[in-house]
PDB file of N, CA and C in Angstrom:
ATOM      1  N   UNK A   1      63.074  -0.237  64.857  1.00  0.00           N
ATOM      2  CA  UNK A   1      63.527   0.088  63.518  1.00  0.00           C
ATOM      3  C   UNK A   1      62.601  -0.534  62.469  1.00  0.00           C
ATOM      4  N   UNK A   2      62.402  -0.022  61.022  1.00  0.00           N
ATOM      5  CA  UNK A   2      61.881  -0.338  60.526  1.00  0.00           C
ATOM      6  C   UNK A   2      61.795  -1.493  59.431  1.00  0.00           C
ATOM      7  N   UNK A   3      63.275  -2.293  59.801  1.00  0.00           N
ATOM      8  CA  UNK A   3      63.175  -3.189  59.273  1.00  0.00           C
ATOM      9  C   UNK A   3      63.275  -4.831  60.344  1.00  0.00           C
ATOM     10  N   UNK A   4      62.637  -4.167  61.826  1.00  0.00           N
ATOM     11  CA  UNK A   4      62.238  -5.384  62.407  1.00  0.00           C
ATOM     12  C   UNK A   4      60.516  -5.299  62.185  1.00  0.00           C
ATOM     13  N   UNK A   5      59.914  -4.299  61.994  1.00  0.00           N
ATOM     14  CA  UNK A   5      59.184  -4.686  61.379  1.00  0.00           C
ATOM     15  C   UNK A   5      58.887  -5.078  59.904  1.00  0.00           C
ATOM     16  N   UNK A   6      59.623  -5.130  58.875  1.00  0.00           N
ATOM     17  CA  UNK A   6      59.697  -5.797  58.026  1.00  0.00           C
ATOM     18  C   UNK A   6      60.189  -7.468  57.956  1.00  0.00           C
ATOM     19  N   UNK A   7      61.316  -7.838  59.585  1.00  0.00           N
ATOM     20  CA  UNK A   7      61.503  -8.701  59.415  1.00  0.00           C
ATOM     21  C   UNK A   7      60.135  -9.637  60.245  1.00  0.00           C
ATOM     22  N   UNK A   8      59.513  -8.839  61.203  1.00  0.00           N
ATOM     23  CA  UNK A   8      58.184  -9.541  61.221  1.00  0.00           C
ATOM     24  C   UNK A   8      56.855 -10.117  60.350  1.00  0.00           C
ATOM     25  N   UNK A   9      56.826  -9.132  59.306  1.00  0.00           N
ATOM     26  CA  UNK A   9      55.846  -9.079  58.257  1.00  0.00           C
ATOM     27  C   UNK A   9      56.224 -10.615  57.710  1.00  0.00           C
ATOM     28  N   UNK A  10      57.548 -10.302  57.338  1.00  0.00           N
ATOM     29  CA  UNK A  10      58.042 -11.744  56.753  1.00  0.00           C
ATOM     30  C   UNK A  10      58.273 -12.783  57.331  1.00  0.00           C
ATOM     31  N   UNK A  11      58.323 -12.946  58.688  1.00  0.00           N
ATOM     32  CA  UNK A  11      58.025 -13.800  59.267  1.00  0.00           C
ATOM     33  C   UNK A  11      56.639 -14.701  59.935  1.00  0.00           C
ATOM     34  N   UNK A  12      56.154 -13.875  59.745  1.00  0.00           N
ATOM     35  CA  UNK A  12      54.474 -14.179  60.007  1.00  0.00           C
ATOM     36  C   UNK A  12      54.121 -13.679  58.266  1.00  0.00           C
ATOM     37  N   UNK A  13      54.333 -13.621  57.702  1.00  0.00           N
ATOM     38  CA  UNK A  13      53.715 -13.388  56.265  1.00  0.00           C
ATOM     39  C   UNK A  13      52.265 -12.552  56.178  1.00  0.00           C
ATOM     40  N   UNK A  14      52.409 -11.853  56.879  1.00  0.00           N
ATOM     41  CA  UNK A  14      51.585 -10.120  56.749  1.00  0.00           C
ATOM     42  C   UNK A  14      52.185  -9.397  56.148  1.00  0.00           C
ATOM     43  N   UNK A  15      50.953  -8.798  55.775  1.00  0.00           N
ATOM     44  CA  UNK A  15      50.882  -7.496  54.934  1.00  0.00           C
ATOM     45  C   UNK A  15      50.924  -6.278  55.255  1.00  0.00           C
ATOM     46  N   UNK A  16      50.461  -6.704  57.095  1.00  0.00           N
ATOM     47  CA  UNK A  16      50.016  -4.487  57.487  1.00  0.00           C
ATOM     48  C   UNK A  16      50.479  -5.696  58.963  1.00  0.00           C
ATOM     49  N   UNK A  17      50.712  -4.827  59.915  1.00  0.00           N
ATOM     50  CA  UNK A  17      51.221  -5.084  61.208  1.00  0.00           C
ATOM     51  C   UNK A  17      50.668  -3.573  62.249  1.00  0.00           C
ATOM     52  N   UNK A  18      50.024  -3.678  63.531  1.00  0.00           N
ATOM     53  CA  UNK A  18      49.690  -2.413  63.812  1.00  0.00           C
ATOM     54  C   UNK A  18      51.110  -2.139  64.703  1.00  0.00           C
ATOM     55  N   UNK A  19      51.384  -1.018  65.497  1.00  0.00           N
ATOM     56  CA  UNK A  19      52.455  -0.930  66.127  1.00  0.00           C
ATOM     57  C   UNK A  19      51.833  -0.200  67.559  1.00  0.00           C
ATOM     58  N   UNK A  20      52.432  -0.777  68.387  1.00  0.00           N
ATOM     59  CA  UNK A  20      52.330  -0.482  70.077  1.00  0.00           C
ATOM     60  C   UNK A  20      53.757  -0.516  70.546  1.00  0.00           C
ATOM     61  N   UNK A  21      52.990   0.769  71.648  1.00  0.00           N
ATOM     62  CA  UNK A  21      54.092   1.557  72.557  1.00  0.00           C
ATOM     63  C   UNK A  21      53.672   1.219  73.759  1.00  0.00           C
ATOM     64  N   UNK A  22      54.124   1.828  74.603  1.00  0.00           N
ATOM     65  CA  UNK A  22      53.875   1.333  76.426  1.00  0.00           C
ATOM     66  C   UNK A  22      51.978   1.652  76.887  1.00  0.00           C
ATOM     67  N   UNK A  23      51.873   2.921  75.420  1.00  0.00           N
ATOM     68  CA  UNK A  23      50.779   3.481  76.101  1.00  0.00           C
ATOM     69  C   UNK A  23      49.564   2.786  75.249  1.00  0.00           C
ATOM     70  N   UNK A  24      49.758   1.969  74.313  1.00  0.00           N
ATOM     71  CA  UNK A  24      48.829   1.036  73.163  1.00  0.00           C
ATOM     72  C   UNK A  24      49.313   1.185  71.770  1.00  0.00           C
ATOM     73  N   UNK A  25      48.161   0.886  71.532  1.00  0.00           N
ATOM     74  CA  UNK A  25      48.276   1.222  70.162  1.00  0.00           C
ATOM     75  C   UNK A  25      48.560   2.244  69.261  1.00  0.00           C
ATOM     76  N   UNK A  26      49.722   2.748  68.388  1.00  0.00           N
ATOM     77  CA  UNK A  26      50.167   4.119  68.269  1.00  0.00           C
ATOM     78  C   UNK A  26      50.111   4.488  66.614  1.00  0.00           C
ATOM     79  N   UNK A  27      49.751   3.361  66.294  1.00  0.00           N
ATOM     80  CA  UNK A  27      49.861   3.474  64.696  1.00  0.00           C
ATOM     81  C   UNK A  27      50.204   2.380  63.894  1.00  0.00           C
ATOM     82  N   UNK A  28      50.229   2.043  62.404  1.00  0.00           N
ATOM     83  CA  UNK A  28      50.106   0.756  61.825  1.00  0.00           C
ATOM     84  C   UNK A  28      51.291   1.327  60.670  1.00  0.00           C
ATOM     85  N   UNK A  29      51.683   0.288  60.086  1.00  0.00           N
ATOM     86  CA  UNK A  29      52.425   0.001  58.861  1.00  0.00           C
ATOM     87  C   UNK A  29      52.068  -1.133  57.942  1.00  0.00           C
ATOM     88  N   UNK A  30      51.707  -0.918  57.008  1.00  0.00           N
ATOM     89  CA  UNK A  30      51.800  -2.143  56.064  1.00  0.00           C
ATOM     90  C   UNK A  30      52.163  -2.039  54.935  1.00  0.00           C
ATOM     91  N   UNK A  31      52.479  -2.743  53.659  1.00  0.00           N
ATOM     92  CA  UNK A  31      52.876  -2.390  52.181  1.00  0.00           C
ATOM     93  C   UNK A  31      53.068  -1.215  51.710  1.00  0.00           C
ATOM     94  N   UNK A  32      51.948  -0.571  51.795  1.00  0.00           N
ATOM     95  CA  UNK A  32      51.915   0.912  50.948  1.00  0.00           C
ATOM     96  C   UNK A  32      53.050   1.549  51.593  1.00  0.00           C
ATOM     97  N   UNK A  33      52.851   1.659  52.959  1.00  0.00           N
ATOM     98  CA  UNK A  33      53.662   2.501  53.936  1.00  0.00           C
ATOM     99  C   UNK A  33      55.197   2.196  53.609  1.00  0.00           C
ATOM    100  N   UNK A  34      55.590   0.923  53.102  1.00  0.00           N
ATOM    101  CA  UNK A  34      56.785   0.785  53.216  1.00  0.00           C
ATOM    102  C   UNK A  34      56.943   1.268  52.086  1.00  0.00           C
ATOM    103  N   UNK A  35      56.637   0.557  51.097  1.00  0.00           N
ATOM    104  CA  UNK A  35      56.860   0.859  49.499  1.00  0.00           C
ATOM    105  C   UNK A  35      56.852   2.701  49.195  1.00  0.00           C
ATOM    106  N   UNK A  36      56.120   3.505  49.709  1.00  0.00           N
ATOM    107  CA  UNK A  36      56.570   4.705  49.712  1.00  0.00           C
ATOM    108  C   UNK A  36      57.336   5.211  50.478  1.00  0.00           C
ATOM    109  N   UNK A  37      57.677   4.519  51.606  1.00  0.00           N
ATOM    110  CA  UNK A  37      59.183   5.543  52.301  1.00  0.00           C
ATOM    111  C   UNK A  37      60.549   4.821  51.473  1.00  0.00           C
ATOM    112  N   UNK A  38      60.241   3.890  50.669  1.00  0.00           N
ATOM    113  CA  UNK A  38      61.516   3.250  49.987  1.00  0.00           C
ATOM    114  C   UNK A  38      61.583   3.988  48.766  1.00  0.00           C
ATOM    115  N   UNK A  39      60.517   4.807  48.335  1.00  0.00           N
ATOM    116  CA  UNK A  39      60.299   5.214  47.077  1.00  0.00           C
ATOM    117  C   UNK A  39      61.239   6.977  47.329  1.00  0.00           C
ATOM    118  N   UNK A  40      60.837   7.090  48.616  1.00  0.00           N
ATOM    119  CA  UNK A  40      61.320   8.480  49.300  1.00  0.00           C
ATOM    120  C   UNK A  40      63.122   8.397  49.566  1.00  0.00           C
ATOM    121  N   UNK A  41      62.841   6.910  50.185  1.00  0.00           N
ATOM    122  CA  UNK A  41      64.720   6.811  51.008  1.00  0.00           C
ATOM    123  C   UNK A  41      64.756   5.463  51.022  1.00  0.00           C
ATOM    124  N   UNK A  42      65.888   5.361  49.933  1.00  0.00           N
ATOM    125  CA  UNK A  42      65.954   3.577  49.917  1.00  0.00           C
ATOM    126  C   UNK A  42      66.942   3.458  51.055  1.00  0.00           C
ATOM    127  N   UNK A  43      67.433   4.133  52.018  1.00  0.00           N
ATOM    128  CA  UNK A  43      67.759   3.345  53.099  1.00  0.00           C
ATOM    129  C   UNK A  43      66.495   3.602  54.384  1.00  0.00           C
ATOM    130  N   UNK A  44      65.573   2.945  54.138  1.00  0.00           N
ATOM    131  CA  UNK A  44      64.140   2.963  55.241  1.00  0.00           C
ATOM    132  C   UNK A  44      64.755   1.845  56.157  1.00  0.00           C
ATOM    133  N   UNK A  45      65.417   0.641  56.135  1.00  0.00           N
ATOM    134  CA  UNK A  45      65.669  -0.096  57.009  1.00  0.00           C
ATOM    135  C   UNK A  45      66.190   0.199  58.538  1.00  0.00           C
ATOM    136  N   UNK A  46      67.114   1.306  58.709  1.00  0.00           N
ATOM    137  CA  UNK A  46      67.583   1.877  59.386  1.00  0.00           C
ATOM    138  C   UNK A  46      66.664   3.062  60.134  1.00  0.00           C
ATOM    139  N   UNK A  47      65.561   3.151  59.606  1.00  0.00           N
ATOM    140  CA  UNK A  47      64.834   4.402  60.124  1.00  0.00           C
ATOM    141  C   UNK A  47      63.713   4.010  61.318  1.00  0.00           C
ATOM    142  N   UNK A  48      63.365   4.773  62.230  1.00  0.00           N
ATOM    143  CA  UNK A  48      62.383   4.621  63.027  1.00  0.00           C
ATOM    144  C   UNK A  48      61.591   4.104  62.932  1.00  0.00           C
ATOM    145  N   UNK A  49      60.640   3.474  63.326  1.00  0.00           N
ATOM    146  CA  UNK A  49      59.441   3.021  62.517  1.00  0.00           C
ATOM    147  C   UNK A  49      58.334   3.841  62.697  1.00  0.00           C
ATOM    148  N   UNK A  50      57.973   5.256  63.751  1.00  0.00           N
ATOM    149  CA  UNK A  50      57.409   6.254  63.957  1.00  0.00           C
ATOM    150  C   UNK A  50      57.209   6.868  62.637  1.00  0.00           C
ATOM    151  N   UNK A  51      58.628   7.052  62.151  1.00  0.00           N
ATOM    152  CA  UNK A  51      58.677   7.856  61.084  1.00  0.00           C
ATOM    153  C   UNK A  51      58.156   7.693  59.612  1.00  0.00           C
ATOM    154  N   UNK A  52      57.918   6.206  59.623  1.00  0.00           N
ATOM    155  CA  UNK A  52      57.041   5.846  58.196  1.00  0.00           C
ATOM    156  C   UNK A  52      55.723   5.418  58.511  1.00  0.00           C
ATOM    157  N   UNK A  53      55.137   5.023  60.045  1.00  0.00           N
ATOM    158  CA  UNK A  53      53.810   4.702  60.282  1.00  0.00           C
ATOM    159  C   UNK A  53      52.568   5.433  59.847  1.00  0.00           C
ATOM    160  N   UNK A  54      51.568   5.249  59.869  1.00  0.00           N
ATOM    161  CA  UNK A  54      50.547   5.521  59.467  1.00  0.00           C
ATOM    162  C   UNK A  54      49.233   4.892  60.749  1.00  0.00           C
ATOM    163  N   UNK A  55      48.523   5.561  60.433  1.00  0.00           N
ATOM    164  CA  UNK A  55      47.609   5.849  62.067  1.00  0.00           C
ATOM    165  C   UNK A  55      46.866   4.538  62.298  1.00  0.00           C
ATOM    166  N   UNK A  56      46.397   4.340  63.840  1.00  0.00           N
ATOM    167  CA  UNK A  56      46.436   3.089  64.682  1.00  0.00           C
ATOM    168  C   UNK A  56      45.246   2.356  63.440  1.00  0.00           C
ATOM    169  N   UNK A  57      45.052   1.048  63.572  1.00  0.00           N
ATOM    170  CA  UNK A  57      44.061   0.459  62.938  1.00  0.00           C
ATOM    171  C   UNK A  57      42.692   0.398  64.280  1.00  0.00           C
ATOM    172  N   UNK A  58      41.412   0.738  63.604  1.00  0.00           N
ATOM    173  CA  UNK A  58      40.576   1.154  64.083  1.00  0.00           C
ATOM    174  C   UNK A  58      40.087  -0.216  65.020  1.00  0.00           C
ATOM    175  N   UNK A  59      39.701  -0.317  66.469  1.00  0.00           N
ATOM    176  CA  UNK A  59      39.443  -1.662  67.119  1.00  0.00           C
ATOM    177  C   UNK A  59      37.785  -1.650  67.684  1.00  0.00           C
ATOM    178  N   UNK A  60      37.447  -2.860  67.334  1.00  0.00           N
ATOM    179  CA  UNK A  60      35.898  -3.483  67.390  1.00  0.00           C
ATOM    180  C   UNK A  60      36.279  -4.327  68.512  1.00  0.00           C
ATOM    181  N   UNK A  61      34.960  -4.544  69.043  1.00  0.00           N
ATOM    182  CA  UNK A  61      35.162  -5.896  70.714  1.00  0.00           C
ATOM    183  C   UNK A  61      34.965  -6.859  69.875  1.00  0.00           C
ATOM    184  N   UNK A  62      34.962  -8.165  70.300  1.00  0.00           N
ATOM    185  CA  UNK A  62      34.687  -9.497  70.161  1.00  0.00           C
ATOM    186  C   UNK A  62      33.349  -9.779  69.104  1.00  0.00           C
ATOM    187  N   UNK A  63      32.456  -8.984  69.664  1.00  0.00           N
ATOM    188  CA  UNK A  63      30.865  -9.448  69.207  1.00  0.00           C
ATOM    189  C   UNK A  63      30.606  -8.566  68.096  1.00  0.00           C
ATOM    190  N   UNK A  64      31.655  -8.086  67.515  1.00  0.00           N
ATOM    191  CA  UNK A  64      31.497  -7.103  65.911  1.00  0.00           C
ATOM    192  C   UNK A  64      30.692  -7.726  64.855  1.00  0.00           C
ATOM    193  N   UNK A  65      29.811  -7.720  64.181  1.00  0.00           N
ATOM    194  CA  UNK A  65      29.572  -8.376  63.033  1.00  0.00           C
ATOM    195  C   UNK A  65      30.741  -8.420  61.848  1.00  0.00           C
ATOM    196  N   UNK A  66      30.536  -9.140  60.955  1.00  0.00           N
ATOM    197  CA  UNK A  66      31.456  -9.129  59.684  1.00  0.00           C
ATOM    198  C   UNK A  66      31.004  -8.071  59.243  1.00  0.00           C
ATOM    199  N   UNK A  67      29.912  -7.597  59.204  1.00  0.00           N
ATOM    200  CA  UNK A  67      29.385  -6.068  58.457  1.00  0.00           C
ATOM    201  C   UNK A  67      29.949  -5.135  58.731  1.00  0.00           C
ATOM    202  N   UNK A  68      29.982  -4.830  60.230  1.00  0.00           N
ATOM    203  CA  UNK A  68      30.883  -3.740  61.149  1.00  0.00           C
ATOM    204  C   UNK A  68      32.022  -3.808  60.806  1.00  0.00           C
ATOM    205  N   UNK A  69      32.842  -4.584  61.215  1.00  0.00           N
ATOM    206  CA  UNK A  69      34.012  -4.919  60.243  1.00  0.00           C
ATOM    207  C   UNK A  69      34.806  -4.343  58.875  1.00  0.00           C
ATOM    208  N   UNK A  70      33.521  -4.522  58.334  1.00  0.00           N
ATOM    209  CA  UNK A  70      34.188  -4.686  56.673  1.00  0.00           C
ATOM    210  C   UNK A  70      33.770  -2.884  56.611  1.00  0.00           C
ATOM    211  N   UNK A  71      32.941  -2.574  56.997  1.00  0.00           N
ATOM    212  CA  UNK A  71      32.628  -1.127  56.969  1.00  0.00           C
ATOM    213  C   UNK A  71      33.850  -0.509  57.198  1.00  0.00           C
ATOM    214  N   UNK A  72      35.067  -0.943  58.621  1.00  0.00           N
ATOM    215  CA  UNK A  72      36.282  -0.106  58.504  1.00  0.00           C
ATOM    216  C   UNK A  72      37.322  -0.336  58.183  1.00  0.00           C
ATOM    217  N   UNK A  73      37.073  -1.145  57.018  1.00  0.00           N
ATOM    218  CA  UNK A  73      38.529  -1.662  56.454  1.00  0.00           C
ATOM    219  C   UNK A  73      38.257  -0.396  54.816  1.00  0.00           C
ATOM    220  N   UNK A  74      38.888  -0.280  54.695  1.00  0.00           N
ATOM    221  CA  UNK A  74      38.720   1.066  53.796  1.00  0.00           C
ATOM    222  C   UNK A  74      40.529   1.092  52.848  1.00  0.00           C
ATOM    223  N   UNK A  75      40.311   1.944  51.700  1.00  0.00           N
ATOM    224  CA  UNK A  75      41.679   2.061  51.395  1.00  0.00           C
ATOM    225  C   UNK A  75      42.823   2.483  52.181  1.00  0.00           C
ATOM    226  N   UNK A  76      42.646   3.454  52.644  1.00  0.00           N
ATOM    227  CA  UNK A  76      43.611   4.166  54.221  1.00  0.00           C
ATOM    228  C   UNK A  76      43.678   3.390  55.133  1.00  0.00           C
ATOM    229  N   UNK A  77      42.810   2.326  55.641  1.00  0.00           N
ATOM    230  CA  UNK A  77      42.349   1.690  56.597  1.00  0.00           C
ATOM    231  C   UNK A  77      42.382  -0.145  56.414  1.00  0.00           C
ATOM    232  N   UNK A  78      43.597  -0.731  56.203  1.00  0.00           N
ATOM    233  CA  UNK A  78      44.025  -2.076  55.672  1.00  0.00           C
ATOM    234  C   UNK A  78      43.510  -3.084  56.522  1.00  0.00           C
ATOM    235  N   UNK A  79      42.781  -3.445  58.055  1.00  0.00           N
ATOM    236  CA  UNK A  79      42.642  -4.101  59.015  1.00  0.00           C
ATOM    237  C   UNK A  79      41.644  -3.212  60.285  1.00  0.00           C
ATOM    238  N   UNK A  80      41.043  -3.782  60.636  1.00  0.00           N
ATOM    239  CA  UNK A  80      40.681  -4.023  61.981  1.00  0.00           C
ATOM    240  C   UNK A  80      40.679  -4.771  63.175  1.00  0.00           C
ATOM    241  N   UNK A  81      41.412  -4.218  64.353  1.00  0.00           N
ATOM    242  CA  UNK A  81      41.691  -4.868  64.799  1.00  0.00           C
ATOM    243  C   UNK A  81      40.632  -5.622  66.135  1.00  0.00           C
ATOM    244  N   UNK A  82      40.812  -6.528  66.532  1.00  0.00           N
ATOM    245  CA  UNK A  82      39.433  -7.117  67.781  1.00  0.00           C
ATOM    246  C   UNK A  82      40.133  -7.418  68.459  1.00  0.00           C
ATOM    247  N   UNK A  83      39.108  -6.173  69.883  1.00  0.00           N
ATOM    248  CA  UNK A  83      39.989  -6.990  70.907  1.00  0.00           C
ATOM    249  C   UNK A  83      39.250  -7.968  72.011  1.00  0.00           C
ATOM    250  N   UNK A  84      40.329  -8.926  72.195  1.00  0.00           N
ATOM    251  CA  UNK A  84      39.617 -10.252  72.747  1.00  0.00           C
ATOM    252  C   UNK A  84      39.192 -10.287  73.991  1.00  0.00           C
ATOM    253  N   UNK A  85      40.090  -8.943  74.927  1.00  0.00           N
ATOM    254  CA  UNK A  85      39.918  -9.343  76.600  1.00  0.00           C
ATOM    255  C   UNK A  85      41.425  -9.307  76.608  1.00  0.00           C
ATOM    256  N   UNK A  86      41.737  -8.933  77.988  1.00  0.00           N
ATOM    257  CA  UNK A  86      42.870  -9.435  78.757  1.00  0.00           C
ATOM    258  C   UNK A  86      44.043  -9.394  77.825  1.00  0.00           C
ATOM    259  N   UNK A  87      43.982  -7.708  77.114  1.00  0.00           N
ATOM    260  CA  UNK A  87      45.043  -6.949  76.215  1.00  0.00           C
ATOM    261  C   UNK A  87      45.681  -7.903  75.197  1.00  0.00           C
ATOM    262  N   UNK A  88      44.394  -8.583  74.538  1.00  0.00           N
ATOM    263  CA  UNK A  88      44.612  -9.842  73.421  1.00  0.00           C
ATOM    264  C   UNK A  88      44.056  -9.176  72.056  1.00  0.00           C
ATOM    265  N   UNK A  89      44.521  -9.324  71.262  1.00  0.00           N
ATOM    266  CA  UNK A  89      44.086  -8.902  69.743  1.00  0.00           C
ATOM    267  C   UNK A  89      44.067  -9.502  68.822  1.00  0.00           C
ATOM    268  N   UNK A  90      43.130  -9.957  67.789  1.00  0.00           N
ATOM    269  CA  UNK A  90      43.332 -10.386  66.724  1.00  0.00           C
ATOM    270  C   UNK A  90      43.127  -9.368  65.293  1.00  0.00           C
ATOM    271  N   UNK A  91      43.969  -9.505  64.446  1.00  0.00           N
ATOM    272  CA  UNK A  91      43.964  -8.758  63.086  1.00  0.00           C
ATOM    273  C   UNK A  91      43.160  -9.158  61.978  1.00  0.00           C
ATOM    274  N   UNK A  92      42.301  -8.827  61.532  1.00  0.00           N
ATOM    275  CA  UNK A  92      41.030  -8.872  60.915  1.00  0.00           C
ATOM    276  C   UNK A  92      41.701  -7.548  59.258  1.00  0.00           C
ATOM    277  N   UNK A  93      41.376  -8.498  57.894  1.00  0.00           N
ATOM    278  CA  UNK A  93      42.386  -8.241  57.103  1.00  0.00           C
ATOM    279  C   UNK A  93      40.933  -7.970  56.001  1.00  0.00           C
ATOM    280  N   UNK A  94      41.236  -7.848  54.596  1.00  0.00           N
ATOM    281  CA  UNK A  94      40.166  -7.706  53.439  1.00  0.00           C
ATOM    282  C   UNK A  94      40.523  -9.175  53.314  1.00  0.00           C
ATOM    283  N   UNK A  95      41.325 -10.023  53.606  1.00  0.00           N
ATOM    284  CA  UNK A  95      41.644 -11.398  52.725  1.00  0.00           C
ATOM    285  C   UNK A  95      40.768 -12.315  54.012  1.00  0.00           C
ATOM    286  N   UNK A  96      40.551 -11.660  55.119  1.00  0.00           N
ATOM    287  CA  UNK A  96      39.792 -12.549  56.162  1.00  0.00           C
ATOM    288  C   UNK A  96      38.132 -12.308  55.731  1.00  0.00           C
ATOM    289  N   UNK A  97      37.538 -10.951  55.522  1.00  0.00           N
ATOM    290  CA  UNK A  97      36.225 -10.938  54.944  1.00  0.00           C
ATOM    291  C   UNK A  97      35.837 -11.820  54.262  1.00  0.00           C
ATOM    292  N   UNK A  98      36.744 -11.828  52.965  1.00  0.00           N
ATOM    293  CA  UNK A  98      36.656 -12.612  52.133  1.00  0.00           C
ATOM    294  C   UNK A  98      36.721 -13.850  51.734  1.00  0.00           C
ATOM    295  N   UNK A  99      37.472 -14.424  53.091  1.00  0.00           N
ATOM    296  CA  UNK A  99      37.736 -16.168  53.251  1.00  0.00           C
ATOM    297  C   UNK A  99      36.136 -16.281  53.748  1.00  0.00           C
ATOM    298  N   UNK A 100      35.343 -15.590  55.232  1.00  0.00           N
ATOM    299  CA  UNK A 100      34.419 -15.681  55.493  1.00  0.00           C
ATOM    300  C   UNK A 100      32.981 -16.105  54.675  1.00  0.00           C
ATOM    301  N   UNK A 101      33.106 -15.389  53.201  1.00  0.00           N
ATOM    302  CA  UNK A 101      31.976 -15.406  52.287  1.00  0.00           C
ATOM    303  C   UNK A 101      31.320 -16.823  52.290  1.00  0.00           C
ATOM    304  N   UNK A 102      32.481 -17.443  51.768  1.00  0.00           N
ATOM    305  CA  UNK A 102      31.804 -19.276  51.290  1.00  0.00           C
ATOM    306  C   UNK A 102      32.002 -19.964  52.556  1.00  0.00           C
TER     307      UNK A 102
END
């Protein structure tokens, strides 16, 4: 439902969260996504979370540059995700590019 992923966001204090099914990765949600299905149906809490997602976040291996990276983080495109090995992931954000700089 879509407000255990809201109660995740807020619990880990993210912004975009990707979403997996048995078969991977199936699609992402973050801010925008919510804020317009609430704008559509203020009861979104109760709804699928299929039904307000928005498509998988795009995944780089380990040895990505920050360049590669930042190339697919895009407006549509909030995160990239890396994967580590041994069905491990880390979420790679515009606020992580940007810690990187200094």
């Amino acid at each position: 439902l879509v407000s255990h992923a809201i109660d995740r966001m807020k619990n880990f204090k993210i912004s975009q969260i990707p979403v997996q099914d048995i078969n991977g990765f199936v699609g992402s949600i973050d801010e925008a996504d919510l804020f317009k299905a609430f704008i559509d149906d203020k009861d979104i809490a109760d709804k699928l979370i299929k039904d307000i997602m928005g498509e998988p976040f795009p995944i780089v291996q380990k040895n990505a540059s920050v360049e590669e990276v930042s190339k697919l983080i895009t407006k549509e495109n909030q995160a990239v995700l890396v994967d580590l090995g041994n069905k491990e992931y880390h979420i790679i954000t515009k606020h992580d590019i940007i810690n990187s700089i200094s």
